[in-house]
PDB file of N, CA and C in Angstrom:
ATOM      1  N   UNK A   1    -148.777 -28.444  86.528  1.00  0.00           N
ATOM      2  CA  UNK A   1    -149.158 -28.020  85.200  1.00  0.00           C
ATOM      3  C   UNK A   1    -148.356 -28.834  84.184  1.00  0.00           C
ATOM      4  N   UNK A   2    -149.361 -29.470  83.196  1.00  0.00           N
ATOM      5  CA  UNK A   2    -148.433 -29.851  82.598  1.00  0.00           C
ATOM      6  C   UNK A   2    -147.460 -28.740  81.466  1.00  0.00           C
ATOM      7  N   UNK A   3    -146.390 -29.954  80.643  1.00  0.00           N
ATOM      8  CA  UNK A   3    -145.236 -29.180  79.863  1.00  0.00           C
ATOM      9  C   UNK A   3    -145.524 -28.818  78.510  1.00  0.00           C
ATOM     10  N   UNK A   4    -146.547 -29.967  78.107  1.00  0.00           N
ATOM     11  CA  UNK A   4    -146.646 -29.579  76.991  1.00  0.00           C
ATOM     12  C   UNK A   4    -145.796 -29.963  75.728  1.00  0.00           C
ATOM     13  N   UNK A   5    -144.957 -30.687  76.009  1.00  0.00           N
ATOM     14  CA  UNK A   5    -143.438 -31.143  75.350  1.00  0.00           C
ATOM     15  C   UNK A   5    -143.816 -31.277  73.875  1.00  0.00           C
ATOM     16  N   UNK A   6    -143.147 -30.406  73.101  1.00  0.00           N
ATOM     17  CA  UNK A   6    -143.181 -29.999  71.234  1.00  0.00           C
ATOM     18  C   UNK A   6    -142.932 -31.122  70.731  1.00  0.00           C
ATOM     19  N   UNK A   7    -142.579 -32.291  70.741  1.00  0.00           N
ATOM     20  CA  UNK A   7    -141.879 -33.534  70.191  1.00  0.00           C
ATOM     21  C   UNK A   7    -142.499 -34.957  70.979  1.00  0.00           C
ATOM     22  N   UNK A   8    -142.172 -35.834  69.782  1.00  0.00           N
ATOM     23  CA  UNK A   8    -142.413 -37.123  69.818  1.00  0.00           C
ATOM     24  C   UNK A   8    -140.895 -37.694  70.489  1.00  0.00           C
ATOM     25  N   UNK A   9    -140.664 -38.706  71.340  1.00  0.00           N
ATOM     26  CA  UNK A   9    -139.425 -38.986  71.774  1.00  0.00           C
ATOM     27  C   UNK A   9    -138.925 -40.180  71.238  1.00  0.00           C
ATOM     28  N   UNK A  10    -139.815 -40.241  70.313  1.00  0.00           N
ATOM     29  CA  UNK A  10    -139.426 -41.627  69.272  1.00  0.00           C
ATOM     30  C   UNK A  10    -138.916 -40.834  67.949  1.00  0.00           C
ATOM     31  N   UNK A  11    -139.840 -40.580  67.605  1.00  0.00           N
ATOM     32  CA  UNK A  11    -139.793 -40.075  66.051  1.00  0.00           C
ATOM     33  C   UNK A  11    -139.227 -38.470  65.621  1.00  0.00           C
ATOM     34  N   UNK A  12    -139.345 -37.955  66.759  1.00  0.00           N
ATOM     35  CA  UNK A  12    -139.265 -36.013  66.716  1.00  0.00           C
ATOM     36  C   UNK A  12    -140.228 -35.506  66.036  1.00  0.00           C
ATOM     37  N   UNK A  13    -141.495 -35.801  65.952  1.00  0.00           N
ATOM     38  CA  UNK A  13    -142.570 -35.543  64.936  1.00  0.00           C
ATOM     39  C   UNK A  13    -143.201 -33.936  66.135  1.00  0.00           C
ATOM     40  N   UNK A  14    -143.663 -32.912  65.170  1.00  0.00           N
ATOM     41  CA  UNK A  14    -143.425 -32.027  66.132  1.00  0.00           C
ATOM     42  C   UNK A  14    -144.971 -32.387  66.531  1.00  0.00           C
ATOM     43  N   UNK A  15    -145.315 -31.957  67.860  1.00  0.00           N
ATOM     44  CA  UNK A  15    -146.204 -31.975  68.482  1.00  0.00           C
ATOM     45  C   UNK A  15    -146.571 -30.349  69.104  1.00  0.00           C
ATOM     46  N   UNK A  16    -147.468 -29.929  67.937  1.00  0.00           N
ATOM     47  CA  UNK A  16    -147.893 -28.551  69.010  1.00  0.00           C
ATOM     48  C   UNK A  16    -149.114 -28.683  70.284  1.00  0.00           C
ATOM     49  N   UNK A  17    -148.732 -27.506  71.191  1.00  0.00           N
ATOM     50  CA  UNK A  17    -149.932 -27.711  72.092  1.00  0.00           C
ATOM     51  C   UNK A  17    -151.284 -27.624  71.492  1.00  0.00           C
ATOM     52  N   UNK A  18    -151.745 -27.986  70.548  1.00  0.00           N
ATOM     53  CA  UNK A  18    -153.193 -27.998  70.095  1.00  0.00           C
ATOM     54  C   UNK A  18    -153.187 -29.644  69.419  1.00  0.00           C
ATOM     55  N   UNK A  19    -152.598 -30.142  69.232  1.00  0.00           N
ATOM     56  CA  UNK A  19    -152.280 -31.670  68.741  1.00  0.00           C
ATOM     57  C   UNK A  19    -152.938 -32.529  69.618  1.00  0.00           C
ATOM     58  N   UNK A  20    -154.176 -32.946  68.873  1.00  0.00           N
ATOM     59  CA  UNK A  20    -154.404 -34.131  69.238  1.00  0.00           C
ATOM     60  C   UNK A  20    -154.274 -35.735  69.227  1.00  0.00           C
ATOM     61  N   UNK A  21    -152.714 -35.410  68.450  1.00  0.00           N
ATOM     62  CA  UNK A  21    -152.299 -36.551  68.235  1.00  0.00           C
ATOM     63  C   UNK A  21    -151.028 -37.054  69.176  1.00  0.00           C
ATOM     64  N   UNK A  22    -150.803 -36.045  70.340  1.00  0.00           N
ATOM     65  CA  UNK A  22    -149.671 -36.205  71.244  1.00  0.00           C
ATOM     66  C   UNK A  22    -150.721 -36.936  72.304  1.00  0.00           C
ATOM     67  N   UNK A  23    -149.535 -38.165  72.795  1.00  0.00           N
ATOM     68  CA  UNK A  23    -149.764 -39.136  74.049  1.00  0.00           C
ATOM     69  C   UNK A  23    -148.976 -39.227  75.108  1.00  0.00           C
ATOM     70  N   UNK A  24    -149.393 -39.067  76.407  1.00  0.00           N
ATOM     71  CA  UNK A  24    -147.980 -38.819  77.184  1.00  0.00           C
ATOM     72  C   UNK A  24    -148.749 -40.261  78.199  1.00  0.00           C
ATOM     73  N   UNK A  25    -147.402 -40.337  79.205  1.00  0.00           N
ATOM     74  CA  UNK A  25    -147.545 -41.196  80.301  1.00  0.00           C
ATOM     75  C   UNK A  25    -147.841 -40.327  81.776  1.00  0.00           C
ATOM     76  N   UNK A  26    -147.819 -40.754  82.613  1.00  0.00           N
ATOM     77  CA  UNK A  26    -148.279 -40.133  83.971  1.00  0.00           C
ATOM     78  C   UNK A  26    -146.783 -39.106  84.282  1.00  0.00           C
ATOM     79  N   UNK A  27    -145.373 -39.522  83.692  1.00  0.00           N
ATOM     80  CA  UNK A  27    -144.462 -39.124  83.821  1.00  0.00           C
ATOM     81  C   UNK A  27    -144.066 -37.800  82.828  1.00  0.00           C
ATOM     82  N   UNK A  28    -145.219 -37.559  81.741  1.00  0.00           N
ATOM     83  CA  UNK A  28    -144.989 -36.181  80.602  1.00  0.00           C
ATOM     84  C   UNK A  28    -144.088 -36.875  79.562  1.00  0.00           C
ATOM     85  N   UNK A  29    -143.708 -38.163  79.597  1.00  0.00           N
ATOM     86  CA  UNK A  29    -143.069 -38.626  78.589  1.00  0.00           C
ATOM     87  C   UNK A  29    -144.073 -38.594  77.304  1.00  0.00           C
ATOM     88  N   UNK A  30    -143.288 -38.114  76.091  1.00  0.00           N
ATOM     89  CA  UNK A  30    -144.529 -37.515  75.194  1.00  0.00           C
ATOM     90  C   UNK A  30    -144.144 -38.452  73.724  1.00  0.00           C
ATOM     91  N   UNK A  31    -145.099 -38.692  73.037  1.00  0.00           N
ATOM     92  CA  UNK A  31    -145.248 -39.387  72.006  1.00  0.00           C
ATOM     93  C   UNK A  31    -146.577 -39.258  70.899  1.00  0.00           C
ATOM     94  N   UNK A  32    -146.161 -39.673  70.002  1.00  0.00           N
ATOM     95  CA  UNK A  32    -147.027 -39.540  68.965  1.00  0.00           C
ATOM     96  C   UNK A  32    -148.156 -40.487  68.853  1.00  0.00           C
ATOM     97  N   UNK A  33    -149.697 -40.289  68.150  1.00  0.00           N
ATOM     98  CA  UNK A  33    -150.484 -40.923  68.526  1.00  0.00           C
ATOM     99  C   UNK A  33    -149.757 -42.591  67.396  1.00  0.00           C
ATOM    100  N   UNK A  34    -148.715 -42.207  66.344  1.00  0.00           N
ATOM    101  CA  UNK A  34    -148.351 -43.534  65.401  1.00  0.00           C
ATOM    102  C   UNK A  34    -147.651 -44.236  66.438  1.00  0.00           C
ATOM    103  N   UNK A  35    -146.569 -43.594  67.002  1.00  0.00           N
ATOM    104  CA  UNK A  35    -145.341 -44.618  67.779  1.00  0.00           C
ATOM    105  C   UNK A  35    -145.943 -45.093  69.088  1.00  0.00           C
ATOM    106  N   UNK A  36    -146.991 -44.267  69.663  1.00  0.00           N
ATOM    107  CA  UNK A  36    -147.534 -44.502  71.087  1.00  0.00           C
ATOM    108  C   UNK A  36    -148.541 -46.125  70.644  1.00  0.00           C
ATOM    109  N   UNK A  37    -149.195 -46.058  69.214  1.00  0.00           N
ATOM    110  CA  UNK A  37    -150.472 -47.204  69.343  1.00  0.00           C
ATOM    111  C   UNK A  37    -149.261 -48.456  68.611  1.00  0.00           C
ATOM    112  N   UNK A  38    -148.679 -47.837  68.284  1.00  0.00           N
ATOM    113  CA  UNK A  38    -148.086 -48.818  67.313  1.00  0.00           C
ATOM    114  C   UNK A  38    -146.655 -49.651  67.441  1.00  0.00           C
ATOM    115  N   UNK A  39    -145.551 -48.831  67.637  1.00  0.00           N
ATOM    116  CA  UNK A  39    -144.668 -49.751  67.900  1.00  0.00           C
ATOM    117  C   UNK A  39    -144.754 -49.726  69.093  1.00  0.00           C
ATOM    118  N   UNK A  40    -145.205 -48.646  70.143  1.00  0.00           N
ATOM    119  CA  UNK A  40    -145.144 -48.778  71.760  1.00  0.00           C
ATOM    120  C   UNK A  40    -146.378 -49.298  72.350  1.00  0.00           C
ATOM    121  N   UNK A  41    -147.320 -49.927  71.582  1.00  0.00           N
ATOM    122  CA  UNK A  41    -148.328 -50.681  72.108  1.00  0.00           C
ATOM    123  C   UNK A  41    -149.400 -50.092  73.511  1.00  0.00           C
ATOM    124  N   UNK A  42    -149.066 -48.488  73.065  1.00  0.00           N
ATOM    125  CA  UNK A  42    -149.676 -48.158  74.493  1.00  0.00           C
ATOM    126  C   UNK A  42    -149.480 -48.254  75.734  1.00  0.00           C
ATOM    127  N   UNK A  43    -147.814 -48.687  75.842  1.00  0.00           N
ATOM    128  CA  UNK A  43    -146.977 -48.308  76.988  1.00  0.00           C
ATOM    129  C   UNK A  43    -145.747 -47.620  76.907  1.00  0.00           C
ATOM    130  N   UNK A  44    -145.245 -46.931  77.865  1.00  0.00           N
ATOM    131  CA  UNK A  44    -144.348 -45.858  78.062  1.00  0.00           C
ATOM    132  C   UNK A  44    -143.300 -46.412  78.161  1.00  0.00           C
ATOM    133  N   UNK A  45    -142.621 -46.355  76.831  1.00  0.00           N
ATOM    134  CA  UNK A  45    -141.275 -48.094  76.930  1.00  0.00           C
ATOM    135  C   UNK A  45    -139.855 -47.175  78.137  1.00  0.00           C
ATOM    136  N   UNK A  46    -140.191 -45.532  78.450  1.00  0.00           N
ATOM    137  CA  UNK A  46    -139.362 -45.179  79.958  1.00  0.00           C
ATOM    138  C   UNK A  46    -139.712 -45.650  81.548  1.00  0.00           C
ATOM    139  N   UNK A  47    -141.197 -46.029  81.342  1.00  0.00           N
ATOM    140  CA  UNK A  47    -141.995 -46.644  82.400  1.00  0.00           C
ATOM    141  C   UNK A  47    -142.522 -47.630  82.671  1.00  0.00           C
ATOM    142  N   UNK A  48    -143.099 -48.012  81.698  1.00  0.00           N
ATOM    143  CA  UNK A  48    -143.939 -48.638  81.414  1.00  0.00           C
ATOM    144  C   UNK A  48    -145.434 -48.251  81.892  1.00  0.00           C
ATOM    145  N   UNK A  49    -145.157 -47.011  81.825  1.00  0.00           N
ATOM    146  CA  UNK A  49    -147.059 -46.641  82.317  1.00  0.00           C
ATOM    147  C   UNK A  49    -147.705 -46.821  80.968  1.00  0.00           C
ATOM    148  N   UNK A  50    -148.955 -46.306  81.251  1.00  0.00           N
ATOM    149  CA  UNK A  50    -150.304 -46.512  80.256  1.00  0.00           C
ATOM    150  C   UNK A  50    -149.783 -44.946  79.505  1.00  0.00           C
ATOM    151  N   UNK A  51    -149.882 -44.868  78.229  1.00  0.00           N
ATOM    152  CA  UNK A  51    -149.986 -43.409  76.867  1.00  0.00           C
ATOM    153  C   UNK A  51    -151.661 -43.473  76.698  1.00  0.00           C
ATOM    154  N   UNK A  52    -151.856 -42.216  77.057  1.00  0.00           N
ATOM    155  CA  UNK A  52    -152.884 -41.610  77.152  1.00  0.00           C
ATOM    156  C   UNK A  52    -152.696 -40.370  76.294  1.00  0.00           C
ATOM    157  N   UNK A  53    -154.024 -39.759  75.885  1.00  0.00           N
ATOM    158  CA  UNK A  53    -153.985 -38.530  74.861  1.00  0.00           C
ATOM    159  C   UNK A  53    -154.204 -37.485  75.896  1.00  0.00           C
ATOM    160  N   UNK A  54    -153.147 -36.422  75.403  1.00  0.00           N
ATOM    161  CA  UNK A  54    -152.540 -35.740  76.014  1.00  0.00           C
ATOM    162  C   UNK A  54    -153.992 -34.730  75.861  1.00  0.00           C
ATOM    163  N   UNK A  55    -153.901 -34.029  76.888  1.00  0.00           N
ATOM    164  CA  UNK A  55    -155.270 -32.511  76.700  1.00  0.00           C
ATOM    165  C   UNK A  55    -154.996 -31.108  76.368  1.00  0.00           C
ATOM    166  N   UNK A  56    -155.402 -30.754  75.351  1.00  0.00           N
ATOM    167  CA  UNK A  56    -155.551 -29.284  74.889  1.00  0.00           C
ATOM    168  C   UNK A  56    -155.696 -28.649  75.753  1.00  0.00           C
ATOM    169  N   UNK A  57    -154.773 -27.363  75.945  1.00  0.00           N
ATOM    170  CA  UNK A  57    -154.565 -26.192  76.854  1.00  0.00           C
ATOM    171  C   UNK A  57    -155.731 -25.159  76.104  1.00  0.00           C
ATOM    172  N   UNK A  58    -156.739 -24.794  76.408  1.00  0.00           N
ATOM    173  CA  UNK A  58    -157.090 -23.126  75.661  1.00  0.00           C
ATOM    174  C   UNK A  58    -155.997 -22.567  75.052  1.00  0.00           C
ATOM    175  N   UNK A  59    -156.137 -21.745  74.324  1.00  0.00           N
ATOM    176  CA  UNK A  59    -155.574 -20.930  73.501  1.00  0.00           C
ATOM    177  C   UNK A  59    -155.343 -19.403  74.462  1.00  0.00           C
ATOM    178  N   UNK A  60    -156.319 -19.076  75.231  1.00  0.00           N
ATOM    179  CA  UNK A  60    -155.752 -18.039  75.891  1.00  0.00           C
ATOM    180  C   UNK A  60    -155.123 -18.891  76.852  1.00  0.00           C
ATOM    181  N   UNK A  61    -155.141 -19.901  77.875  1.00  0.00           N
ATOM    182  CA  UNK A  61    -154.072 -20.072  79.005  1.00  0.00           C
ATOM    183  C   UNK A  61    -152.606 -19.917  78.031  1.00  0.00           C
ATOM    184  N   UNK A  62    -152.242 -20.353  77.057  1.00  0.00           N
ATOM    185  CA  UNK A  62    -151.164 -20.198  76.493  1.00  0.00           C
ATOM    186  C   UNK A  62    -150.026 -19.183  76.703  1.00  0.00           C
ATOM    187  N   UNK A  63    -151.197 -18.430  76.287  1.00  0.00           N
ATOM    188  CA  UNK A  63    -150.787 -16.772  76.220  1.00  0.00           C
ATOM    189  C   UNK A  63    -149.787 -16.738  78.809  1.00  0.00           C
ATOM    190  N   UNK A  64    -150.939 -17.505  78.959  1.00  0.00           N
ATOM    191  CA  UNK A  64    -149.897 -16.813  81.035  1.00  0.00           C
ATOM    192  C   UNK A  64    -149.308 -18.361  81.452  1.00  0.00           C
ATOM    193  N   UNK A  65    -149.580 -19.578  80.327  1.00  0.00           N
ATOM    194  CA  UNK A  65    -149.000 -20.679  80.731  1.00  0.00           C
ATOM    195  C   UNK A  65    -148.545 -21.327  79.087  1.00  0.00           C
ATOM    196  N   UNK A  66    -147.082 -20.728  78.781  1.00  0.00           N
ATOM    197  CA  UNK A  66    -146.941 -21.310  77.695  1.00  0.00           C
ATOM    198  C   UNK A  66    -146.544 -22.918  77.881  1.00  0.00           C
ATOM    199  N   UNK A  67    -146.577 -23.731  76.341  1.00  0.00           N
ATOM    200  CA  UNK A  67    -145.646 -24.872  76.206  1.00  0.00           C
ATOM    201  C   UNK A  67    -144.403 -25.008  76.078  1.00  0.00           C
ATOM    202  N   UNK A  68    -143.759 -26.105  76.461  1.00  0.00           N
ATOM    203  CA  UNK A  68    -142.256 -26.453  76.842  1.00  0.00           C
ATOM    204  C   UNK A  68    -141.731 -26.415  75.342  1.00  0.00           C
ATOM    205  N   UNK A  69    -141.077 -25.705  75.146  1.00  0.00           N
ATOM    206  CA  UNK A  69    -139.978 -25.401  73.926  1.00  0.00           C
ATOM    207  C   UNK A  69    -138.643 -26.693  74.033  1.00  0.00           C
ATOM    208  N   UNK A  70    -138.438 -27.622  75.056  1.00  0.00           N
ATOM    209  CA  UNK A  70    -137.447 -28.528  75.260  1.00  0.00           C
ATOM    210  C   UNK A  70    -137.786 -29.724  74.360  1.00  0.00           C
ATOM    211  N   UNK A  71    -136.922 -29.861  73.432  1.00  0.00           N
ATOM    212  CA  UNK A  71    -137.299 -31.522  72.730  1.00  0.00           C
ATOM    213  C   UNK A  71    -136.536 -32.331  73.262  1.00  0.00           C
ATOM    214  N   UNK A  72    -137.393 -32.975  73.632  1.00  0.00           N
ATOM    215  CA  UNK A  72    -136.431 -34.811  74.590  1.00  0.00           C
ATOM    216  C   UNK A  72    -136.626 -35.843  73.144  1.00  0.00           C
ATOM    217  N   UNK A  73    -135.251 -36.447  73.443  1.00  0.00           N
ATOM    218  CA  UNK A  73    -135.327 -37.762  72.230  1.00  0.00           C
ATOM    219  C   UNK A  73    -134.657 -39.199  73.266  1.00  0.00           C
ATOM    220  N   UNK A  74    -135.216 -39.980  72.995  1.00  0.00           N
ATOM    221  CA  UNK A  74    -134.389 -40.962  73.690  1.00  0.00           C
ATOM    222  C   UNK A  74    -133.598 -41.423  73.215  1.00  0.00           C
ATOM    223  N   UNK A  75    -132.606 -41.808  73.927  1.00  0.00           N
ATOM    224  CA  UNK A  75    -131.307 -42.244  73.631  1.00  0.00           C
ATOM    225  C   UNK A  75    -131.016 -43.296  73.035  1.00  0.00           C
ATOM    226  N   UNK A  76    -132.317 -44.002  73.158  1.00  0.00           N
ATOM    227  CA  UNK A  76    -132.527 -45.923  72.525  1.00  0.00           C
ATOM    228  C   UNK A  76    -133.079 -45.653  71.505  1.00  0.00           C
ATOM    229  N   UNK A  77    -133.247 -46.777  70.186  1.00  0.00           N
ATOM    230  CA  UNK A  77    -134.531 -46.807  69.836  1.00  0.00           C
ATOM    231  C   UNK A  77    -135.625 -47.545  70.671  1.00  0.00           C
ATOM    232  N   UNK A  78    -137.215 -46.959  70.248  1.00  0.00           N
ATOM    233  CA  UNK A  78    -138.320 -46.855  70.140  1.00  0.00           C
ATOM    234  C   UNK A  78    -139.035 -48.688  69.834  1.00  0.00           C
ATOM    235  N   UNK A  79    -138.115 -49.540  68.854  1.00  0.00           N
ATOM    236  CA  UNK A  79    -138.518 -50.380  68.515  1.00  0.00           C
ATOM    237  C   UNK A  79    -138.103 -51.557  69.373  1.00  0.00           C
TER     238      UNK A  79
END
């Protein structure tokens, strides 16, 4: 299942689980749709996998499978 992760790990831009502007990698590394197309060119600068748009949970799974309340930031910059 995925986490769902509230944050951008570039920017801290919040990302709720209804955001269709959060991009993650195969790894849940999570990013924004600006830093994912733009300075990260559509790769996962922790992996280098492919950022893909992340998928909307229903609104009731929420409710028996919430989102990850943990904000990850990386330790580098982004650029």
């Amino acid at each position: 299942m995925l986490e769902l992760r509230p944050n951008c790990e570039c920017c801290d831009r919040d990302l709720p689980p209804e955001s269709a502007e959060a991009r993650i990698c195969s790894f849940e590394c999570t990013f924004c749709a600006e830093c994912a197309e733009g300075v990260l060119k559509g790769a996962c600068p922790n992996c280098g996998g492919e950022l893909v748009r992340r998928p909307v949970r229903p609104a009731a799974a929420l409710v028996k499978h919430p989102a990850s309340t943990k904000r990850v930031l990386r330790a580098s910059p982004c650029a």
